[in-house]
C-alpha atoms as a PDB file:
ATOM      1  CA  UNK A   1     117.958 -63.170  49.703  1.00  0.00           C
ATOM      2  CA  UNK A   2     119.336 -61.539  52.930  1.00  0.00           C
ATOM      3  CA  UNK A   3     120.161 -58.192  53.241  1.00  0.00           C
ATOM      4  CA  UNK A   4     124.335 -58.005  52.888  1.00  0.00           C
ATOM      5  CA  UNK A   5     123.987 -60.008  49.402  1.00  0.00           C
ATOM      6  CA  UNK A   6     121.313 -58.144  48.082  1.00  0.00           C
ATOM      7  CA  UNK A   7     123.837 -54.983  48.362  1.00  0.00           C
ATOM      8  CA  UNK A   8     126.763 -56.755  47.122  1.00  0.00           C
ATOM      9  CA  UNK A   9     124.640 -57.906  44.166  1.00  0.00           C
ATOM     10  CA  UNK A  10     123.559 -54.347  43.915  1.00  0.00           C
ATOM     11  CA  UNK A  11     126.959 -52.715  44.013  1.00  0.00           C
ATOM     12  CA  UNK A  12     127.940 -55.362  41.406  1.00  0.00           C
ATOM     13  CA  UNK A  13     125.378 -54.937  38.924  1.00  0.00           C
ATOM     14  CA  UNK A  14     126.154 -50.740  38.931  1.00  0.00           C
ATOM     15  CA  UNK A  15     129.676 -51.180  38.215  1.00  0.00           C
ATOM     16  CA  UNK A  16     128.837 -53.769  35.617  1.00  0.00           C
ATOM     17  CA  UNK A  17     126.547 -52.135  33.900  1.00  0.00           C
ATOM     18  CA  UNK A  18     128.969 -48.227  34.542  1.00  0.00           C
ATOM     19  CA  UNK A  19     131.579 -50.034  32.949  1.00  0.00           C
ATOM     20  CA  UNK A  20     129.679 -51.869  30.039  1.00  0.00           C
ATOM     21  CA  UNK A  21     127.786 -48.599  29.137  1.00  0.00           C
ATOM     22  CA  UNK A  22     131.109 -46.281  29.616  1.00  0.00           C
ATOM     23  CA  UNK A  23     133.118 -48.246  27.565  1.00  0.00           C
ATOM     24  CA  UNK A  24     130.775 -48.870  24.528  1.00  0.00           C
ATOM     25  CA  UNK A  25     128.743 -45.592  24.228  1.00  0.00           C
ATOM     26  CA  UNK A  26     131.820 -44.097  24.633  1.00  0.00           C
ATOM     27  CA  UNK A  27     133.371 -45.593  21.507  1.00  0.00           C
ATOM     28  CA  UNK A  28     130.720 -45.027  19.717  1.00  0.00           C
ATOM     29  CA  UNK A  29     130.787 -41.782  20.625  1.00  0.00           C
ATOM     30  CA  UNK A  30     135.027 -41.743  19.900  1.00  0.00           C
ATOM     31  CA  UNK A  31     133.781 -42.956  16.471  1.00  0.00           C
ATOM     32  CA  UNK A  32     132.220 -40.319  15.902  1.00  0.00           C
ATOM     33  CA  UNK A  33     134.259 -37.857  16.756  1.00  0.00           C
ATOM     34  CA  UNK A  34     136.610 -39.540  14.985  1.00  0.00           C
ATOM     35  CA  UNK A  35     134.524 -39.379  11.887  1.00  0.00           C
ATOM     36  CA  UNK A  36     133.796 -35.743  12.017  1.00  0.00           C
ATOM     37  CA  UNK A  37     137.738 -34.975  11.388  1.00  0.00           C
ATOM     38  CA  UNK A  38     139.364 -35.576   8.572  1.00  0.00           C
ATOM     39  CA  UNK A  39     142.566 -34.753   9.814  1.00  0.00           C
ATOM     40  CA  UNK A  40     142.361 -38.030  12.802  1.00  0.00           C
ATOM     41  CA  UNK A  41     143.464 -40.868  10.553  1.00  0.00           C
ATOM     42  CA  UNK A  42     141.705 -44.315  11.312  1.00  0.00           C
ATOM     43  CA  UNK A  43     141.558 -47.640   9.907  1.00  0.00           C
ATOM     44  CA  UNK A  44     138.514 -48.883   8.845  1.00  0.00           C
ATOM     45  CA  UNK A  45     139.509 -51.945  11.636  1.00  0.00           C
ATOM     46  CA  UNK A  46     139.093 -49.833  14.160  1.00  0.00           C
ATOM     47  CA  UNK A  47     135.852 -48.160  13.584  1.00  0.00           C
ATOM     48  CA  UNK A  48     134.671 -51.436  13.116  1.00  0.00           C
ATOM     49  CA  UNK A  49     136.257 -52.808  16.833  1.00  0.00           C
ATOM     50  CA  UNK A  50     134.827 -49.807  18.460  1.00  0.00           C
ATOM     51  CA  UNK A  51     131.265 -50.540  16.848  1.00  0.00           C
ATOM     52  CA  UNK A  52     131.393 -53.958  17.926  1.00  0.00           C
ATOM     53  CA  UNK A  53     132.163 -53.308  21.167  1.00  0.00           C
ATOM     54  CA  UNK A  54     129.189 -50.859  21.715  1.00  0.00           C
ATOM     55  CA  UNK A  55     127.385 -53.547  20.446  1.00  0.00           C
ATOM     56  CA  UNK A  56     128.338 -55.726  22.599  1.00  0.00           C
ATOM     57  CA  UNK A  57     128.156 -53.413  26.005  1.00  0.00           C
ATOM     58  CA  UNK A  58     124.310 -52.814  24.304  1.00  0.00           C
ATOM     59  CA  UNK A  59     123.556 -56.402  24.494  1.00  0.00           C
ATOM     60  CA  UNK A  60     124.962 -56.704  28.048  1.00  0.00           C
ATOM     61  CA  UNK A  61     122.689 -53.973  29.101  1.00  0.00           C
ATOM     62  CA  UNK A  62     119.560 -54.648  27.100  1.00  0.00           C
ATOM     63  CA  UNK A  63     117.241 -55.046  30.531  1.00  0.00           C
ATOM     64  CA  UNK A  64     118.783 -51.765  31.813  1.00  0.00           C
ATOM     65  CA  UNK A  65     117.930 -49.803  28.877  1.00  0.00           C
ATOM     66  CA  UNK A  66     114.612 -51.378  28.641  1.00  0.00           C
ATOM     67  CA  UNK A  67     113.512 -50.850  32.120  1.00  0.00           C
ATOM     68  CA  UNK A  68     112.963 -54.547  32.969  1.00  0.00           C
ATOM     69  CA  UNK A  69     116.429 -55.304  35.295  1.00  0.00           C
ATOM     70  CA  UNK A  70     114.608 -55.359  38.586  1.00  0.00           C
ATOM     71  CA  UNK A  71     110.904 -57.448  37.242  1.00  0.00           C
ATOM     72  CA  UNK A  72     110.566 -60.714  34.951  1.00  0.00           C
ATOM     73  CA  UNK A  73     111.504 -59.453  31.333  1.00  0.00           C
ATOM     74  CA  UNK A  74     108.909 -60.463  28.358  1.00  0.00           C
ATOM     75  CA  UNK A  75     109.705 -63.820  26.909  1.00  0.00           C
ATOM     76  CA  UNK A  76     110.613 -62.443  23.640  1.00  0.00           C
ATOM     77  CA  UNK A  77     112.947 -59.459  25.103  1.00  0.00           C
ATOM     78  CA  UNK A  78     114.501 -61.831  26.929  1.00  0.00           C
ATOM     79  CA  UNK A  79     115.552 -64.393  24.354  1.00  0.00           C
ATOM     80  CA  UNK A  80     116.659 -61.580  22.045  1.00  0.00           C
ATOM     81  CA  UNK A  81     119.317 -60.392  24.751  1.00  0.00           C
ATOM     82  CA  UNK A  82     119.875 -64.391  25.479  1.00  0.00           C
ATOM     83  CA  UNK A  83     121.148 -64.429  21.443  1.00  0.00           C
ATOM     84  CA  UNK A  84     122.791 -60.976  21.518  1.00  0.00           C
ATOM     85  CA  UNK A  85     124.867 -62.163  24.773  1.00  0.00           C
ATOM     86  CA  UNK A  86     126.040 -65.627  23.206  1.00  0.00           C
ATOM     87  CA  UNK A  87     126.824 -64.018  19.808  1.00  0.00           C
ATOM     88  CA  UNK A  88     128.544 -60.527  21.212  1.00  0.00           C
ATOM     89  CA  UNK A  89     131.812 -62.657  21.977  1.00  0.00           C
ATOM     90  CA  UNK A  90     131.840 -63.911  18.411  1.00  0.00           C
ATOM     91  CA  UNK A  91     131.979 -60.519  16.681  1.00  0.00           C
ATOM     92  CA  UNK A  92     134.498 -58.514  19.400  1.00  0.00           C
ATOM     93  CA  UNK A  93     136.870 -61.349  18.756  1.00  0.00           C
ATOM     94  CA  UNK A  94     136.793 -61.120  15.584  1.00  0.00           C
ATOM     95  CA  UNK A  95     136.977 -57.385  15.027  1.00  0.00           C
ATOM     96  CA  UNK A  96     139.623 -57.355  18.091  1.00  0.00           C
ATOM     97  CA  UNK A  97     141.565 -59.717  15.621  1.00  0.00           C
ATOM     98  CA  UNK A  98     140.894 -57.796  12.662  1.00  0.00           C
ATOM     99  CA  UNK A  99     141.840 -54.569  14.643  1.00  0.00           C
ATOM    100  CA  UNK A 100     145.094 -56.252  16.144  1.00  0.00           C
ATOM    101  CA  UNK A 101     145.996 -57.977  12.198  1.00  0.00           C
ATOM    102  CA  UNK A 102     146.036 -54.768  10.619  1.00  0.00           C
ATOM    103  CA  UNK A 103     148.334 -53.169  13.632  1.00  0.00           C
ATOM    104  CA  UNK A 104     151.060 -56.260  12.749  1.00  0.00           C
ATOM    105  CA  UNK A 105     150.682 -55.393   8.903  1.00  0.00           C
ATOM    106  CA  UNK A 106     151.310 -51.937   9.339  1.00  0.00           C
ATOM    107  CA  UNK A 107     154.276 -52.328  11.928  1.00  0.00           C
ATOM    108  CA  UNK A 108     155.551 -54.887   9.610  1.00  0.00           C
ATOM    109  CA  UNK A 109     155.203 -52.824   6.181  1.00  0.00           C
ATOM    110  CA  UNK A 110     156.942 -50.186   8.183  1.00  0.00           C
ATOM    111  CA  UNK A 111     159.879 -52.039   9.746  1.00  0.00           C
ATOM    112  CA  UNK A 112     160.305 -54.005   6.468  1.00  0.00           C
ATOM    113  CA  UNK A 113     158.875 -51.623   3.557  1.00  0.00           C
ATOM    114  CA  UNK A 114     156.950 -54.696   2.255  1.00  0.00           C
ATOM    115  CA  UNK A 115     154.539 -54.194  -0.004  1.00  0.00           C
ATOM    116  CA  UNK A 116     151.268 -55.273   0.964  1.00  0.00           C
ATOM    117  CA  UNK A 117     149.145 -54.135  -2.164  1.00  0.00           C
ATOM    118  CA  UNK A 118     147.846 -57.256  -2.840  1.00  0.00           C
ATOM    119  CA  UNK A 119     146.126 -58.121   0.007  1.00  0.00           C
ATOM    120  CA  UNK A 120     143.616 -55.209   0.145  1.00  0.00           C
ATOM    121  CA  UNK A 121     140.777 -58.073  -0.053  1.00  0.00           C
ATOM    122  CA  UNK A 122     142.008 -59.429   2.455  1.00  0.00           C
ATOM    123  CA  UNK A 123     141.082 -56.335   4.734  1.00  0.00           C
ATOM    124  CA  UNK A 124     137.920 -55.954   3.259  1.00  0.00           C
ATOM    125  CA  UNK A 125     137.169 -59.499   4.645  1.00  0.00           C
ATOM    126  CA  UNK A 126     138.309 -58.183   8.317  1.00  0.00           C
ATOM    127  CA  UNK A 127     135.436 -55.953   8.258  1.00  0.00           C
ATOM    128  CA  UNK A 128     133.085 -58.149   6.611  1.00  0.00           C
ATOM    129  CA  UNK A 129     133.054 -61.250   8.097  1.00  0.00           C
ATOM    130  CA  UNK A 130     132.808 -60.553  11.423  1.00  0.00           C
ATOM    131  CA  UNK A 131     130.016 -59.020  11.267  1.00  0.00           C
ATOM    132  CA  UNK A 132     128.571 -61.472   8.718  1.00  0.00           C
ATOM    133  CA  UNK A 133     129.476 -64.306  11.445  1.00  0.00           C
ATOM    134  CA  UNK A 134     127.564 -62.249  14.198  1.00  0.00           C
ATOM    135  CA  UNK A 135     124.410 -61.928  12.019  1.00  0.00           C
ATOM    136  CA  UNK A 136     124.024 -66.163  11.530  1.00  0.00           C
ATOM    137  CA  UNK A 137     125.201 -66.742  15.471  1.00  0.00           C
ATOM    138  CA  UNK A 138     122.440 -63.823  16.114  1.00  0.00           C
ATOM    139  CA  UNK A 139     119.670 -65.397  13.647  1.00  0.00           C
ATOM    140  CA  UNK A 140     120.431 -68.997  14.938  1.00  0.00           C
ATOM    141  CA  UNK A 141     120.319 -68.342  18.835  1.00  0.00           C
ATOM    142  CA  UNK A 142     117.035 -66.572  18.243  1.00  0.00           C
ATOM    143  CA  UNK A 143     115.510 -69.798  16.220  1.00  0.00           C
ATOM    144  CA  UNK A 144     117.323 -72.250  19.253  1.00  0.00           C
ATOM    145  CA  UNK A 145     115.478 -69.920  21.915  1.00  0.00           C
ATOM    146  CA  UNK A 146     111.900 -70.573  19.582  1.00  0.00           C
ATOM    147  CA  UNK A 147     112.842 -73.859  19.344  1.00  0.00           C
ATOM    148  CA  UNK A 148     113.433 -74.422  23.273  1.00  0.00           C
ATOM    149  CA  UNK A 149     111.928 -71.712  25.133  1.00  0.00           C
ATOM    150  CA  UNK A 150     112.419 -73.059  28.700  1.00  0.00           C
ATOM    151  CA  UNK A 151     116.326 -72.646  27.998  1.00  0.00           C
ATOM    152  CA  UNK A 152     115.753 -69.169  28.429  1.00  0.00           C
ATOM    153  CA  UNK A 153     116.326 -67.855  31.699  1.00  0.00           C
ATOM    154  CA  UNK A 154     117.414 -64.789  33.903  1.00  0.00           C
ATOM    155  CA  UNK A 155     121.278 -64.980  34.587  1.00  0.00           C
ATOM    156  CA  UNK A 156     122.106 -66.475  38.026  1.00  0.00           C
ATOM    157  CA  UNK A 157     123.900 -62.606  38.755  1.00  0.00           C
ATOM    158  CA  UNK A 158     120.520 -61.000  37.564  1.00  0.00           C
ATOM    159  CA  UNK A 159     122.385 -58.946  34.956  1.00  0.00           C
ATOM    160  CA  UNK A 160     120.859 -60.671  31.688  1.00  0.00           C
ATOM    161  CA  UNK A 161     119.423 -63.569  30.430  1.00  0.00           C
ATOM    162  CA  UNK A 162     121.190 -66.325  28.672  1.00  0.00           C
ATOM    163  CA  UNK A 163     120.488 -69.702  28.149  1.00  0.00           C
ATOM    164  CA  UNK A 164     120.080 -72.510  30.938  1.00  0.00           C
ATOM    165  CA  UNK A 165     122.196 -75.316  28.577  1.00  0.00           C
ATOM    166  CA  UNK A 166     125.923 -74.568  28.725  1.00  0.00           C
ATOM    167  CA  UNK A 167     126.022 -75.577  24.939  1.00  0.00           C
ATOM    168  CA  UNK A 168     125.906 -71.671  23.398  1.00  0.00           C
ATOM    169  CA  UNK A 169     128.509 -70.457  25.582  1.00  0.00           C
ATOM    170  CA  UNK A 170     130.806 -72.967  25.052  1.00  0.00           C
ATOM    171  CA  UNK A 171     130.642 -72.539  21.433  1.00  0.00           C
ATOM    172  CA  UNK A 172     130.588 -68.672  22.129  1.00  0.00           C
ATOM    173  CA  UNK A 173     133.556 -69.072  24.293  1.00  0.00           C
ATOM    174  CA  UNK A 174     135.078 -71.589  22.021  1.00  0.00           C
ATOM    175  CA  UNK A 175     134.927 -69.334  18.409  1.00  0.00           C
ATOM    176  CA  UNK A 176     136.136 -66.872  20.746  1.00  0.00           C
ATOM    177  CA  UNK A 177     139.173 -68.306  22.150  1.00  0.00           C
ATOM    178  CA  UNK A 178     140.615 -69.175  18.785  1.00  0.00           C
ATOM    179  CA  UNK A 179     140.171 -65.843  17.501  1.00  0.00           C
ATOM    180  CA  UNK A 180     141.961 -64.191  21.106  1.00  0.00           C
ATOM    181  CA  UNK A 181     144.736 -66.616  21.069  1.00  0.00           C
ATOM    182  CA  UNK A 182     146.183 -65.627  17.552  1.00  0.00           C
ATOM    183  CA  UNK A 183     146.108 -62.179  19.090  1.00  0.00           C
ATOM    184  CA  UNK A 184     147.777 -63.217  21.550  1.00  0.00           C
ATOM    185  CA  UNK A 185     150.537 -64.811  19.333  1.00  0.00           C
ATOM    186  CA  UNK A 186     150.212 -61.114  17.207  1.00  0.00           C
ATOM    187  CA  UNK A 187     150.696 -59.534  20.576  1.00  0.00           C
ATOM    188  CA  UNK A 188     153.873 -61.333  21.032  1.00  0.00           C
ATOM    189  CA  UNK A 189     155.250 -61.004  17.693  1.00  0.00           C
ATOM    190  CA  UNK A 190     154.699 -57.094  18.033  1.00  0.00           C
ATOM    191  CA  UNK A 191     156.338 -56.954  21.074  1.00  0.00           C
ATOM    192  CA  UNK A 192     159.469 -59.126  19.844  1.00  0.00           C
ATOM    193  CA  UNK A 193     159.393 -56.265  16.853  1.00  0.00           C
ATOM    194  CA  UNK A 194     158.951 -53.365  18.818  1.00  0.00           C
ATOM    195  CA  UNK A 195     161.735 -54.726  21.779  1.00  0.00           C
ATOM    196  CA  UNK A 196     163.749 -55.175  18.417  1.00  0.00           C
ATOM    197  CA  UNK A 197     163.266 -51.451  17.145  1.00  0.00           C
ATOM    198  CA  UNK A 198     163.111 -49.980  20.561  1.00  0.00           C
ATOM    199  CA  UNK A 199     166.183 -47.626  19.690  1.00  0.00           C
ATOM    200  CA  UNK A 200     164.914 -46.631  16.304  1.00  0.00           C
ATOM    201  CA  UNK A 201     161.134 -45.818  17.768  1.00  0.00           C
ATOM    202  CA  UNK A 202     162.622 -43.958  21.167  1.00  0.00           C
ATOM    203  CA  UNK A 203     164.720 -41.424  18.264  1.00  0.00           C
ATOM    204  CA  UNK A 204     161.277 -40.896  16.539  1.00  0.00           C
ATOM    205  CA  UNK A 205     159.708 -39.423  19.400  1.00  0.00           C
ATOM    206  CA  UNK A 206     156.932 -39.760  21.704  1.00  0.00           C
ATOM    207  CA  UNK A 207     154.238 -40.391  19.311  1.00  0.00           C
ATOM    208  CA  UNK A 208     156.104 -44.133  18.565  1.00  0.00           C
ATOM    209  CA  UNK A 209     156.913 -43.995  22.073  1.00  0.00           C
ATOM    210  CA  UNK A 210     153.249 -43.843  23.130  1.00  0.00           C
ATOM    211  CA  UNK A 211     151.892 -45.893  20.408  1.00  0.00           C
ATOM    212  CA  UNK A 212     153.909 -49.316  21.678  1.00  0.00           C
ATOM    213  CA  UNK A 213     152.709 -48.080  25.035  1.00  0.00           C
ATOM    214  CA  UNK A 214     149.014 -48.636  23.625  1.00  0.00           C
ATOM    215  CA  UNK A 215     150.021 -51.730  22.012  1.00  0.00           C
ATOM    216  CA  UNK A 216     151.086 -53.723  25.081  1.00  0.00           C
ATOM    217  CA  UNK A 217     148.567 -52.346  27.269  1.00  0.00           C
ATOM    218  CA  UNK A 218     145.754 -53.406  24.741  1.00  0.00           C
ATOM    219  CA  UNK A 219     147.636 -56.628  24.650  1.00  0.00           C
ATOM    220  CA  UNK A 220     146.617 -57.373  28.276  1.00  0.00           C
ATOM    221  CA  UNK A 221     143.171 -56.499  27.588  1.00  0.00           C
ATOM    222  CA  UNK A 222     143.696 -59.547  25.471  1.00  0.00           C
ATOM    223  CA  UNK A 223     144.853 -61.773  27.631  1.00  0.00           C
ATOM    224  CA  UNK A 224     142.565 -60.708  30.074  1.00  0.00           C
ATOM    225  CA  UNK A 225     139.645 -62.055  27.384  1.00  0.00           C
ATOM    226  CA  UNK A 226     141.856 -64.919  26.638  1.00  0.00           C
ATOM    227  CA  UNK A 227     141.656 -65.702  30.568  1.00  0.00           C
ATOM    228  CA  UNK A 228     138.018 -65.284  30.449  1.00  0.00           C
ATOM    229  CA  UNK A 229     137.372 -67.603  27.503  1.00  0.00           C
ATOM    230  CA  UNK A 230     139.154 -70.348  28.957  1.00  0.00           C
ATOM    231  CA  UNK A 231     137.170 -69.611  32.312  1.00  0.00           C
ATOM    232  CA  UNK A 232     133.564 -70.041  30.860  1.00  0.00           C
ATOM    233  CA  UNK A 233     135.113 -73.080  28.630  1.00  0.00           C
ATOM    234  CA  UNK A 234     135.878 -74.863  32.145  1.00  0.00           C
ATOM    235  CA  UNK A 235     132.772 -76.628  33.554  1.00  0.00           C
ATOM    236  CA  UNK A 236     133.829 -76.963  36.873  1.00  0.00           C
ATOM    237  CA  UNK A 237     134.283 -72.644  37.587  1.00  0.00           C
ATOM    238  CA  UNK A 238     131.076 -71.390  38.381  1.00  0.00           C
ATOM    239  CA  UNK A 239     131.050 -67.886  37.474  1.00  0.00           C
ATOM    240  CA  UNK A 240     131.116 -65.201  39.429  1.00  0.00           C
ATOM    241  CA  UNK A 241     130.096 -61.076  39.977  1.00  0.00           C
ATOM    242  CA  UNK A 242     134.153 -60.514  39.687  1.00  0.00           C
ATOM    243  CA  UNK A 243     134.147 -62.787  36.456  1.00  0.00           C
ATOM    244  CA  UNK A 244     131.601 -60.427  34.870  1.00  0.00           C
ATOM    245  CA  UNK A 245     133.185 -56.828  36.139  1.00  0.00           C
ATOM    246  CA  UNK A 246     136.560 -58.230  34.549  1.00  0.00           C
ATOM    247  CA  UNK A 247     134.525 -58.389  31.098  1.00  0.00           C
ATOM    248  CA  UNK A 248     132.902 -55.325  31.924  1.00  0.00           C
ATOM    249  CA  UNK A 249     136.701 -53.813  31.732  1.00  0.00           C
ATOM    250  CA  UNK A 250     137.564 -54.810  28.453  1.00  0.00           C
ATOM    251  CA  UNK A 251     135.429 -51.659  26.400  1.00  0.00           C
ATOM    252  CA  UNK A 252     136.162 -49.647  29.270  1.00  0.00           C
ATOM    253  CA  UNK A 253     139.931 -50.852  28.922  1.00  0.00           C
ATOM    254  CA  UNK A 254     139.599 -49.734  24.645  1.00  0.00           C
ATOM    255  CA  UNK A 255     138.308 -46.602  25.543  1.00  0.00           C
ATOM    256  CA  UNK A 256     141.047 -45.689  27.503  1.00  0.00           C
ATOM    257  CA  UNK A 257     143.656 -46.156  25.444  1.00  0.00           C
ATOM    258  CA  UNK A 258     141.883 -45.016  22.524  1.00  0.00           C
ATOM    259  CA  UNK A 259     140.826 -41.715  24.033  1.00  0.00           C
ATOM    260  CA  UNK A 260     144.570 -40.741  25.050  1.00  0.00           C
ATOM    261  CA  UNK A 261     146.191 -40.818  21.586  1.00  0.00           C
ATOM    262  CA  UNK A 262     147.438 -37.083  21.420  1.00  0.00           C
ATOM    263  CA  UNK A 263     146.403 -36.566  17.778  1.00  0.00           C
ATOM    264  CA  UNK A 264     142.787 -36.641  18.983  1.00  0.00           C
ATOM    265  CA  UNK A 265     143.376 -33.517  20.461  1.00  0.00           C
ATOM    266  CA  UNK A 266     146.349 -32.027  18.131  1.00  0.00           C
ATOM    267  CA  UNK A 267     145.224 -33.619  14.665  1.00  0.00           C
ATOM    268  CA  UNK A 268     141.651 -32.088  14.463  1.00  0.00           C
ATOM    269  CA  UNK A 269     142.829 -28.611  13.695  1.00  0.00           C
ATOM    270  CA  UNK A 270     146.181 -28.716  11.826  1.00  0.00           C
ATOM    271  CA  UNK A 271     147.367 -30.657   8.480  1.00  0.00           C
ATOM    272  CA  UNK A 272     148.658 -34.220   9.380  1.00  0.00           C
ATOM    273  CA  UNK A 273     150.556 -34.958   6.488  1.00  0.00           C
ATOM    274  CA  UNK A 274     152.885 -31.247   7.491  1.00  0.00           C
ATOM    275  CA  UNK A 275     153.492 -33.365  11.112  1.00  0.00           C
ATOM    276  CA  UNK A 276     155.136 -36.467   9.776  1.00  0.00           C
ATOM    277  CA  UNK A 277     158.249 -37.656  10.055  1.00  0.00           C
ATOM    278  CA  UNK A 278     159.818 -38.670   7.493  1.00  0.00           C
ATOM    279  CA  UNK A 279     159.978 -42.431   8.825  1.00  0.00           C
ATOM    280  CA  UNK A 280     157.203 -45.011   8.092  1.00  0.00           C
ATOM    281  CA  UNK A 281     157.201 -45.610  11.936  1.00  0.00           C
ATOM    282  CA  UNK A 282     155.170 -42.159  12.684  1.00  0.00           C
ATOM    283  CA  UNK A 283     152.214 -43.581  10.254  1.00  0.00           C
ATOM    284  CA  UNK A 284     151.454 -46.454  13.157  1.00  0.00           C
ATOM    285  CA  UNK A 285     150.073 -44.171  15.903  1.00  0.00           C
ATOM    286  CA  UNK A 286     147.688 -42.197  14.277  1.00  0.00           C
ATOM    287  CA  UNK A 287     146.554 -44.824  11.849  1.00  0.00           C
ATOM    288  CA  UNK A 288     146.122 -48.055  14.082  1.00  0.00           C
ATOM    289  CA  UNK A 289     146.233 -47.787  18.175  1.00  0.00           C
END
């Protein structure tokens, strides 16, 4: 490897891994925070999302964190990070959908005053499954790497290992694509709502105002994914260092917007319910993005 590419790939892999780590042990670290105040209202949705995604920036940087990025990893480190990488797409898009679902519920119960009692199983399923899902993907990659042990290999970027047969991404990348593209059609449907109620949120005050801020932002962060899904789905793109900084973004991307809501830093020391409005409309910041 001559000299100019062995920098490049250098300068690549430490903003990968500076984004990956940023973004997910700073969630977790949100979540916490988060957790420790009674006052910051959160979904149970979006602890779960910002879990997920630590998980996921974890699995990305397994080597790192071991101390085996720059030497041939162990076999059996190395196929565990090959089965965390394929199945870390199946649970962020599915708690990214969960998360985004229970932001269209609430706008809509708000907007409409429907009542949405009944379906309280259905949000216990938004937590559960994905994370049920990610446990059999997990469990199944690791018996397919036991099973066919020269499939496992060291990334062509260097980053991590995955598998050497396309057939685990593209059923990573597949599971993942459905899951993005309803949010996708979600993010839409917000939008149309929020365009809709633009006068009634702007009256509110900047709280609503921020909040649809969030909403369309994080809705690029989508479509970024959706991009990316459809990018590993196509044989004929080979990817690329810039194809794995753009998913390096995406936790980075939910910790942004997720550290900026205002009630982090206003919420932790005063009684919420005394700084509502008396619209619906305030509940959606402080309870969803």
């Amino acid at each position: 490897m001559d000299a100019p590419h062995q920098k490049e790939l250098f300068i690549s892999s430490s903003v990968f891994f500076a984004l990956q780590l940023t973004g997910g042990l700073g969630l977790s670290l949100l979540a916490i925070i988060v957790a420790a105040f009674p006052n910051v209202n959160r979904h149970p949705t979006w602890f779960s999302f910002c879990i997920s995604w630590s998980m996921s920036a974890i699995s990305y940087s397994l080597l790192l964190l071991a101390g085996q990025k720059n030497r041939a990893p162990i076999f059996q480190l190395c196929a565990t990070q090959a089965a965390l990488v394929y199945s870390a797409p199946v649970l962020t898009g599915m708690t990214t959908f969960a998360m985004f679902f229970h932001v269209y519920l609430t706008i809509h119960t708000a907007l409409t005053k429907a009542d949405l009692s009944r379906i309280r199983g259905l949000r216990k399923l938004l937590i559960i499954t994905p994370y049920a899902s990610w446990t059999i993907s997990f469990v199944a990659l690791l018996v397919f790497s036991a099973i066919k042990p020269d499939y496992v290999q060291m990334a062509d970027n260097g980053y991590y290992c995955n598998f050497s047969t396309p057939v685990p991404k593209r059923i990573s990348a597949s599971v993942s694509f459905i899951f993005l593209t309803a949010i996708v059609a979600f993010e839409g449907i917000i939008t149309v709502c929020l365009y809709r109620q633009w006068r009634r949120l702007s009256t509110i005050g900047p709280k609503a105002v921020n909040m649809t801020i969030r909403v369309l932002i994080f809705g690029i962060g989508a479509i970024l994914a959706w991009i990316l899904c459809i990018i590993y789905l196509i044989p004929v793109i080979v990817a690329s260092p810039s194809i794995d900084i753009i998913l390096a973004i995406l936790p980075f991307l939910g910790l942004i917007i997720f550290a900026t809501q205002s009630d982090l830093y206003h919420g932790r020391g005063s009684n919420r319910a005394s700084s509502m409005s008396s619209s619906k409309l305030t509940e959606i910041p402080s309870a969803t993005l």
